[in-house]
PDB file of N, CA and C in Angstrom:
ATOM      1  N   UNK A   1      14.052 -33.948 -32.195  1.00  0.00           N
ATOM      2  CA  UNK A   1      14.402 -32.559 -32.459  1.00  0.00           C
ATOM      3  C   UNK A   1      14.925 -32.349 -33.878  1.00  0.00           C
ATOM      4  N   UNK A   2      15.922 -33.321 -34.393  1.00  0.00           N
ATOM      5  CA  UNK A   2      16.455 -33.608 -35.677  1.00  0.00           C
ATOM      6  C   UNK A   2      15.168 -32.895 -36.517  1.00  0.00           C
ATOM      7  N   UNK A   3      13.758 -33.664 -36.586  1.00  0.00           N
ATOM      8  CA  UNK A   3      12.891 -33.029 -37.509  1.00  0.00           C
ATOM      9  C   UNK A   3      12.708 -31.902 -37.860  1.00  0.00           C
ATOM     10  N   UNK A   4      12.359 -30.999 -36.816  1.00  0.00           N
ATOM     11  CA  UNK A   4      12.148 -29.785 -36.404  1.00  0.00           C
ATOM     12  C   UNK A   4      12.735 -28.860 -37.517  1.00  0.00           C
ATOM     13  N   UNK A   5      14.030 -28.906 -37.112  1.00  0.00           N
ATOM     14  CA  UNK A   5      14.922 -28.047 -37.744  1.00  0.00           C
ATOM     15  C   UNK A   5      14.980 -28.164 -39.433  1.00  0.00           C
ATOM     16  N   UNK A   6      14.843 -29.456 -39.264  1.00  0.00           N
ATOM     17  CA  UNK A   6      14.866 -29.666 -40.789  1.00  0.00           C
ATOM     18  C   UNK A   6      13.387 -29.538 -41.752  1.00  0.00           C
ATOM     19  N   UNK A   7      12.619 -29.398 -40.902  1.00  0.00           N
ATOM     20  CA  UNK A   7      11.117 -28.646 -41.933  1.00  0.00           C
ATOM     21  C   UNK A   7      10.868 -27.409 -41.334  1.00  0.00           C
ATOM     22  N   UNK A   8      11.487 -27.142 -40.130  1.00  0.00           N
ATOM     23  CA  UNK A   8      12.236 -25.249 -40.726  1.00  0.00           C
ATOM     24  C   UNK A   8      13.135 -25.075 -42.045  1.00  0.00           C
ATOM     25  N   UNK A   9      14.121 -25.735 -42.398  1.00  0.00           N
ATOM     26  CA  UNK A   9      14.710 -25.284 -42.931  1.00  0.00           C
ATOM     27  C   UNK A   9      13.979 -25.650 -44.350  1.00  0.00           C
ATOM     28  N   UNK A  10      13.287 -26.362 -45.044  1.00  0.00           N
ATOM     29  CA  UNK A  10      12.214 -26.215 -45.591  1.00  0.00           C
ATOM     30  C   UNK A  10      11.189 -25.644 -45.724  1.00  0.00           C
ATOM     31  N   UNK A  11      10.497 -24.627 -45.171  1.00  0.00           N
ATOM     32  CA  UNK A  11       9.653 -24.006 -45.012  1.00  0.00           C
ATOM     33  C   UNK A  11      10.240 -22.567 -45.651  1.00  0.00           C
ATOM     34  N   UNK A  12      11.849 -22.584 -44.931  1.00  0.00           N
ATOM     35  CA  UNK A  12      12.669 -21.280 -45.742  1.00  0.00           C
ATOM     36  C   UNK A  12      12.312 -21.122 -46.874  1.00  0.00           C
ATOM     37  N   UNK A  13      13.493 -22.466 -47.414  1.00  0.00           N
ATOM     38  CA  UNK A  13      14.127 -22.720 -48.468  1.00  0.00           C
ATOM     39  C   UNK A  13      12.628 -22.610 -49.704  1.00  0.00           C
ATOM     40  N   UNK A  14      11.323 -22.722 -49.227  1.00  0.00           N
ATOM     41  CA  UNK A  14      10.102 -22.282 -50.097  1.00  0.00           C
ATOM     42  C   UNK A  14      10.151 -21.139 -50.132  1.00  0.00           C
ATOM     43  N   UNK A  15      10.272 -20.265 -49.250  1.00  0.00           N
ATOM     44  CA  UNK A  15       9.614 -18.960 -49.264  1.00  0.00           C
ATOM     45  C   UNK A  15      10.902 -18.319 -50.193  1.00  0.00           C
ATOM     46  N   UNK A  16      12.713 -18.775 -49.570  1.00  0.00           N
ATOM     47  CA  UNK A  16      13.800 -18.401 -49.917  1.00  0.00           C
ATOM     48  C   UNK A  16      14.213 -19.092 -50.809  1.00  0.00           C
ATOM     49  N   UNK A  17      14.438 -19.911 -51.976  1.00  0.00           N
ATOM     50  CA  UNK A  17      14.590 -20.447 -52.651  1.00  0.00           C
ATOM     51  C   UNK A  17      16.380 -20.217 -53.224  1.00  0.00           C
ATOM     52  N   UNK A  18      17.035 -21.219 -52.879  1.00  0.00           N
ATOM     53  CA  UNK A  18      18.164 -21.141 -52.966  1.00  0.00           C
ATOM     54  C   UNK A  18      19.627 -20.455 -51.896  1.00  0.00           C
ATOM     55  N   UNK A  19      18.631 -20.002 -51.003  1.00  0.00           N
ATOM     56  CA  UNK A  19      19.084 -19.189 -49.808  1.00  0.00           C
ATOM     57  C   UNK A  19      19.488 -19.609 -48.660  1.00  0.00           C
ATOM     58  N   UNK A  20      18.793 -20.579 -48.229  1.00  0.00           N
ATOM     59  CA  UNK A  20      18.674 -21.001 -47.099  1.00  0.00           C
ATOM     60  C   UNK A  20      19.449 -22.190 -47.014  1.00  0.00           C
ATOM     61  N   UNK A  21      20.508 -22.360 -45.583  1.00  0.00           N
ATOM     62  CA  UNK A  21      21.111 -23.518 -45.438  1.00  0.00           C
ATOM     63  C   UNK A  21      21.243 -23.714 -43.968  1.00  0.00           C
ATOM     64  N   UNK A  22      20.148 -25.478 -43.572  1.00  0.00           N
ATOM     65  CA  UNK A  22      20.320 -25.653 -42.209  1.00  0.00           C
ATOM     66  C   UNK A  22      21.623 -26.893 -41.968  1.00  0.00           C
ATOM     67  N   UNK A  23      21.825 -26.916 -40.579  1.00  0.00           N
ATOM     68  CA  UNK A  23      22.960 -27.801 -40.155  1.00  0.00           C
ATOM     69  C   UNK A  23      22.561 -28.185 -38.975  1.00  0.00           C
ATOM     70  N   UNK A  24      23.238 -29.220 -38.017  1.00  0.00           N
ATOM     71  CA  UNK A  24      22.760 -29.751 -37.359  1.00  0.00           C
ATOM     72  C   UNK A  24      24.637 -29.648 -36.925  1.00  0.00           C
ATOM     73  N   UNK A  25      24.841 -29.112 -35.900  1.00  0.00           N
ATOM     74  CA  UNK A  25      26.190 -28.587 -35.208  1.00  0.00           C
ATOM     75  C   UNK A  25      26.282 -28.674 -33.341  1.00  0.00           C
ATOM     76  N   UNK A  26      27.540 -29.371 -32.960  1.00  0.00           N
ATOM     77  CA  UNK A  26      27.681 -29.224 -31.619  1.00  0.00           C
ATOM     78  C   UNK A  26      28.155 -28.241 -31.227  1.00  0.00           C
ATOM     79  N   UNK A  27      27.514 -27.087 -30.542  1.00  0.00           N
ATOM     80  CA  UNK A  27      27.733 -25.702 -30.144  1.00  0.00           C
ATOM     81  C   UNK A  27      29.157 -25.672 -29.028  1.00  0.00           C
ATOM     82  N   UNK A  28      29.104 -27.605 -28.280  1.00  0.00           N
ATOM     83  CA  UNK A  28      30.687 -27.659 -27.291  1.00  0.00           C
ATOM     84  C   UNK A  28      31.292 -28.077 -28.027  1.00  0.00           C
ATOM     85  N   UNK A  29      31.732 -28.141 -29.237  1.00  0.00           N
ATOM     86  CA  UNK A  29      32.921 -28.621 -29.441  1.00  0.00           C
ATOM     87  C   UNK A  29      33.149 -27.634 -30.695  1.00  0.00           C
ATOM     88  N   UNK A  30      34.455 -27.278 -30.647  1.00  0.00           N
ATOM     89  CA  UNK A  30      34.989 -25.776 -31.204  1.00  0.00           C
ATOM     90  C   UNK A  30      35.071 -26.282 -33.138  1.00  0.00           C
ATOM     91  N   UNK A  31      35.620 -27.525 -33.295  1.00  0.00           N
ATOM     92  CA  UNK A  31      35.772 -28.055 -34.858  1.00  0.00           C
ATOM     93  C   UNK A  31      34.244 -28.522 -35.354  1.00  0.00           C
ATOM     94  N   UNK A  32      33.516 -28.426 -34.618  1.00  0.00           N
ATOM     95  CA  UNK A  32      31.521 -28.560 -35.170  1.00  0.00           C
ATOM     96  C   UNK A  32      31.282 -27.600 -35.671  1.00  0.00           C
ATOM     97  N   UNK A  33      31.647 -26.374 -34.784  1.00  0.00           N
ATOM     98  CA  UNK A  33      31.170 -25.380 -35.302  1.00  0.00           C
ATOM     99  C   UNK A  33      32.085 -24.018 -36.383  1.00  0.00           C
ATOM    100  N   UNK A  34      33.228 -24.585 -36.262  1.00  0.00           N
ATOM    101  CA  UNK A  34      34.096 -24.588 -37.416  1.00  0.00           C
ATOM    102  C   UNK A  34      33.485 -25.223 -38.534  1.00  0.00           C
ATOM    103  N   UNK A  35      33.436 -26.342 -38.370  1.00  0.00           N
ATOM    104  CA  UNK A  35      32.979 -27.087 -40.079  1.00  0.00           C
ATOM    105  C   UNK A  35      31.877 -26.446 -40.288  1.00  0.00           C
ATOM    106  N   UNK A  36      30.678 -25.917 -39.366  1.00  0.00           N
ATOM    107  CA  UNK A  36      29.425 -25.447 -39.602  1.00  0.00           C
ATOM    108  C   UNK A  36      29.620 -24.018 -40.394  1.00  0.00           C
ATOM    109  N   UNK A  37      31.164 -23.148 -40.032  1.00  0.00           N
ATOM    110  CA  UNK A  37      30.831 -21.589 -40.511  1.00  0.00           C
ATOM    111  C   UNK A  37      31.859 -21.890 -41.980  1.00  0.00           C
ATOM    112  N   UNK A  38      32.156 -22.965 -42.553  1.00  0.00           N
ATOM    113  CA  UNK A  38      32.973 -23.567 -43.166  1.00  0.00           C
ATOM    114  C   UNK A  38      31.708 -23.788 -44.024  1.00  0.00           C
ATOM    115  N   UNK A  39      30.879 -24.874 -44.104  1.00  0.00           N
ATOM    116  CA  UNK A  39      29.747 -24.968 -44.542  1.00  0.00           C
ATOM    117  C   UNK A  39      29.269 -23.964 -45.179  1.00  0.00           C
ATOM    118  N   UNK A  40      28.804 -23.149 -44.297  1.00  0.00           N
ATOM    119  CA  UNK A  40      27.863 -21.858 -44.479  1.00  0.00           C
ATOM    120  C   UNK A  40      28.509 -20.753 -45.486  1.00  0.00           C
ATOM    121  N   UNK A  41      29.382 -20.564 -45.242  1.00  0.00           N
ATOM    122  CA  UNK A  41      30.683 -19.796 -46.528  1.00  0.00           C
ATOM    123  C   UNK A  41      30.887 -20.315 -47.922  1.00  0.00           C
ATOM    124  N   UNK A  42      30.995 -21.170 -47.668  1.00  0.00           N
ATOM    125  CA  UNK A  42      31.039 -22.370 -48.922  1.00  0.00           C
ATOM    126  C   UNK A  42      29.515 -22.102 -49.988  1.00  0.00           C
ATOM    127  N   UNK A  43      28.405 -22.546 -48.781  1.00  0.00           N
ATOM    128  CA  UNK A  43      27.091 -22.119 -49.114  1.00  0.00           C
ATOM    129  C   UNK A  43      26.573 -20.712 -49.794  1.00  0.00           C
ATOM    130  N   UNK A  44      26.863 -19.588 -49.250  1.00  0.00           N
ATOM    131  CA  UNK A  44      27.159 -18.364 -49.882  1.00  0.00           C
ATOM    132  C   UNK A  44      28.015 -17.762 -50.541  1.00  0.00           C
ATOM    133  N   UNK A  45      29.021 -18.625 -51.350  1.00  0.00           N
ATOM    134  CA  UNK A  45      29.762 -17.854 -52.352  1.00  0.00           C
ATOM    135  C   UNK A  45      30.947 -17.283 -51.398  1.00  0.00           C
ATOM    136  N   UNK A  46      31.038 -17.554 -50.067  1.00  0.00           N
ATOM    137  CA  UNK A  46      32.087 -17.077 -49.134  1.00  0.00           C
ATOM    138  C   UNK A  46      31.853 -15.661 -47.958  1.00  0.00           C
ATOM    139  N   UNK A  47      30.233 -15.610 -48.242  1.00  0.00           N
ATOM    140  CA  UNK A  47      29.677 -14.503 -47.535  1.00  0.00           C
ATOM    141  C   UNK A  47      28.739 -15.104 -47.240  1.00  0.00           C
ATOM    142  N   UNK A  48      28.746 -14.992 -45.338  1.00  0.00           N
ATOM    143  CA  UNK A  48      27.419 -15.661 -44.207  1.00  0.00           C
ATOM    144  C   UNK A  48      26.932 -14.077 -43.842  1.00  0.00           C
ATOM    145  N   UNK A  49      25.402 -14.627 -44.323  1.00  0.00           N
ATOM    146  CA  UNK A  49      24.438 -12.915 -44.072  1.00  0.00           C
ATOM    147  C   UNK A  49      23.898 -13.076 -42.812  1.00  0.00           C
ATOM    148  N   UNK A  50      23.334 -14.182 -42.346  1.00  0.00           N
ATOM    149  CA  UNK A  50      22.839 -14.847 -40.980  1.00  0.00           C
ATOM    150  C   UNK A  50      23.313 -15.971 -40.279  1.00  0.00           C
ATOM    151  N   UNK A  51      23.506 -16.216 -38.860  1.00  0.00           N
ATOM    152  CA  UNK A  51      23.934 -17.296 -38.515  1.00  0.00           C
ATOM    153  C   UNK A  51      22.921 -17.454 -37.468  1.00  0.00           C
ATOM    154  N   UNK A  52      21.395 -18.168 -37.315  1.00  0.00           N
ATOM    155  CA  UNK A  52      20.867 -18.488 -36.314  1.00  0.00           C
ATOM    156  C   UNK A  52      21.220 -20.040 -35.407  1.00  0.00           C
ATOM    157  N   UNK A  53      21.217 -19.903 -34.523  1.00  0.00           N
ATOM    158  CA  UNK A  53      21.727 -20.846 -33.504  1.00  0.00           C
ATOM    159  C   UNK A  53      20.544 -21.080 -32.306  1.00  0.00           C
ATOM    160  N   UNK A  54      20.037 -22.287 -32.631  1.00  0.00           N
ATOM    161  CA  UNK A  54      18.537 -22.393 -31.765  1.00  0.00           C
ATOM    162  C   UNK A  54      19.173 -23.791 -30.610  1.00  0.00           C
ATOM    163  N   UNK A  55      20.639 -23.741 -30.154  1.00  0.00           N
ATOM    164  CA  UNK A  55      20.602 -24.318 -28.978  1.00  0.00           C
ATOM    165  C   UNK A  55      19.990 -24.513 -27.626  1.00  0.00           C
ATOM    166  N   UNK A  56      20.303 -25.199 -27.250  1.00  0.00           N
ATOM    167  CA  UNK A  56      18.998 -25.294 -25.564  1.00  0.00           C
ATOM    168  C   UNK A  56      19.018 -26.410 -25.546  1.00  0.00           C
ATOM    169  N   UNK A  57      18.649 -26.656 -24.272  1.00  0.00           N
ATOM    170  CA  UNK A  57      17.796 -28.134 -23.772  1.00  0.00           C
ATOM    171  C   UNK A  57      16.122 -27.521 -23.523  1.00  0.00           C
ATOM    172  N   UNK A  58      15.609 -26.929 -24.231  1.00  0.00           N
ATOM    173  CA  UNK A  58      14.179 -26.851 -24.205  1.00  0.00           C
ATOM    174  C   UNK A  58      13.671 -26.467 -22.516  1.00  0.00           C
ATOM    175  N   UNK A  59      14.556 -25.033 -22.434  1.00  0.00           N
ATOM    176  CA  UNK A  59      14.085 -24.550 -20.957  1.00  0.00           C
ATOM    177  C   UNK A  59      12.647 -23.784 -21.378  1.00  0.00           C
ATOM    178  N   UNK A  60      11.455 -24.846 -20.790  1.00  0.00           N
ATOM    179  CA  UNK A  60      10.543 -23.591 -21.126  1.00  0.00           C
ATOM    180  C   UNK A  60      10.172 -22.751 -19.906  1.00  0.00           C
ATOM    181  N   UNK A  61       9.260 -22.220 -20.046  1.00  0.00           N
ATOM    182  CA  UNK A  61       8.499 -21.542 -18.573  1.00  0.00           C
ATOM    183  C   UNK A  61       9.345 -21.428 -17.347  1.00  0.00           C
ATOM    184  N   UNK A  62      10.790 -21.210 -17.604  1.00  0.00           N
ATOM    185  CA  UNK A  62      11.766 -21.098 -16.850  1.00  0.00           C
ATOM    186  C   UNK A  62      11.384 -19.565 -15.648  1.00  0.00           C
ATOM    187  N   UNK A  63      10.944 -18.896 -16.106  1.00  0.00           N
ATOM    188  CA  UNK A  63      10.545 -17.519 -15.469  1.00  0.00           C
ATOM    189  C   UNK A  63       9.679 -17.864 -14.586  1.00  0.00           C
ATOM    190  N   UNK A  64       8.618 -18.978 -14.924  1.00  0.00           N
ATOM    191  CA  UNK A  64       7.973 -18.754 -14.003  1.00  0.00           C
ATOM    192  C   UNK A  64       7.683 -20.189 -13.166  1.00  0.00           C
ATOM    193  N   UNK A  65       8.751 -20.808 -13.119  1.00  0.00           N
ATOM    194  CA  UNK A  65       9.248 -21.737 -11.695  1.00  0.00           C
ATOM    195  C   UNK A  65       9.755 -21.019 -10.345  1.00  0.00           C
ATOM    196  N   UNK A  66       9.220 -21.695  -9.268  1.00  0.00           N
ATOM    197  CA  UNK A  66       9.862 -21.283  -8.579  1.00  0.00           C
ATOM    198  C   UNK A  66      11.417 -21.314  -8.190  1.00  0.00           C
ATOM    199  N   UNK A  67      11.887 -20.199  -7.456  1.00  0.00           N
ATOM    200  CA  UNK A  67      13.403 -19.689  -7.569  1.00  0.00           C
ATOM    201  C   UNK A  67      14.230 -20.897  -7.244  1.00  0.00           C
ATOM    202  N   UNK A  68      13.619 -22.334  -6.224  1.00  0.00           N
ATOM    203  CA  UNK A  68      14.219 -23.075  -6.294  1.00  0.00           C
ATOM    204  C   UNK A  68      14.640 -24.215  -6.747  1.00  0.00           C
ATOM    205  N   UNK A  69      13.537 -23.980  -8.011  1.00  0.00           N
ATOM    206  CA  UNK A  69      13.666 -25.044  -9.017  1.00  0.00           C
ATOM    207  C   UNK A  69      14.621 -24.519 -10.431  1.00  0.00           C
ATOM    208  N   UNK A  70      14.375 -23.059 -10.507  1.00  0.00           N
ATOM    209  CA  UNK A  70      15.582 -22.474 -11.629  1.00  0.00           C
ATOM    210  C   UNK A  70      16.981 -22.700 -11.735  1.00  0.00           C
ATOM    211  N   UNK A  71      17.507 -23.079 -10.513  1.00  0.00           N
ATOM    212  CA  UNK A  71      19.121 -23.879 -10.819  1.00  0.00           C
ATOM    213  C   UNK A  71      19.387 -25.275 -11.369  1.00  0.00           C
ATOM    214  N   UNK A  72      18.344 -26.047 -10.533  1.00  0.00           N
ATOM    215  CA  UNK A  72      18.702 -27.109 -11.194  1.00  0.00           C
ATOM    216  C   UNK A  72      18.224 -27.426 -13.181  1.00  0.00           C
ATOM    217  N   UNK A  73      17.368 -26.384 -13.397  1.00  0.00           N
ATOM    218  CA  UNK A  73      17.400 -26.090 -14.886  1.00  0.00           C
ATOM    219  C   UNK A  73      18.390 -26.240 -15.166  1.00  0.00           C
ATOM    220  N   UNK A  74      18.756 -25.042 -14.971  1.00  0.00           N
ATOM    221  CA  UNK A  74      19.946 -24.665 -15.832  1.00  0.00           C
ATOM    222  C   UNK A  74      21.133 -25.308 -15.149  1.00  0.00           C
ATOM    223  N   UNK A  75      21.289 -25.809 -14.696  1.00  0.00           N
ATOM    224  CA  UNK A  75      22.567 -26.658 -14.172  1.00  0.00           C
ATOM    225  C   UNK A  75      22.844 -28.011 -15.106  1.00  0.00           C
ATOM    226  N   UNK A  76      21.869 -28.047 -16.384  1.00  0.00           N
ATOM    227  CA  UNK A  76      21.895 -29.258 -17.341  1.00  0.00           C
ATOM    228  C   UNK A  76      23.316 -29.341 -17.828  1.00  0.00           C
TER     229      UNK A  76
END
């Protein structure tokens, strides 16, 4: 998954040049994502214009399981 994110955030940083800043942050633990909006401030001169957050465990086609397989999804 590590990759992913990081030739997104390349793909930006072409189109956005100088703009764009990815991180790799634990969404449970409250000082990750502290250092992450810490980061990101730092990164913009002290002004965050966007904060996307693409957490998950990769629920796909969740809609269309049946109803008794949708808990234990999301029960990850």
């Amino acid at each position: 998954m590590l990759k992913n994110w990081e030739s997104e955030r390349d793909r930006l940083e072409t189109i956005y040049p100088g703009k764009v800043m990815g991180c790799q942050t634990d969404v449970t633990k409250q000082e990750s994502v502290a250092a992450m909006i810490r980061s990101a401030a730092q990164f913009g001169a002290g002004e965050i214009h966007f904060l996307f957050n693409n957490a998950g465990a990769g629920l796909t086609n969740l809609l269309t399981q049946p109803p008794t397989q949708i808990g234990s999804s999301l029960s990850m």
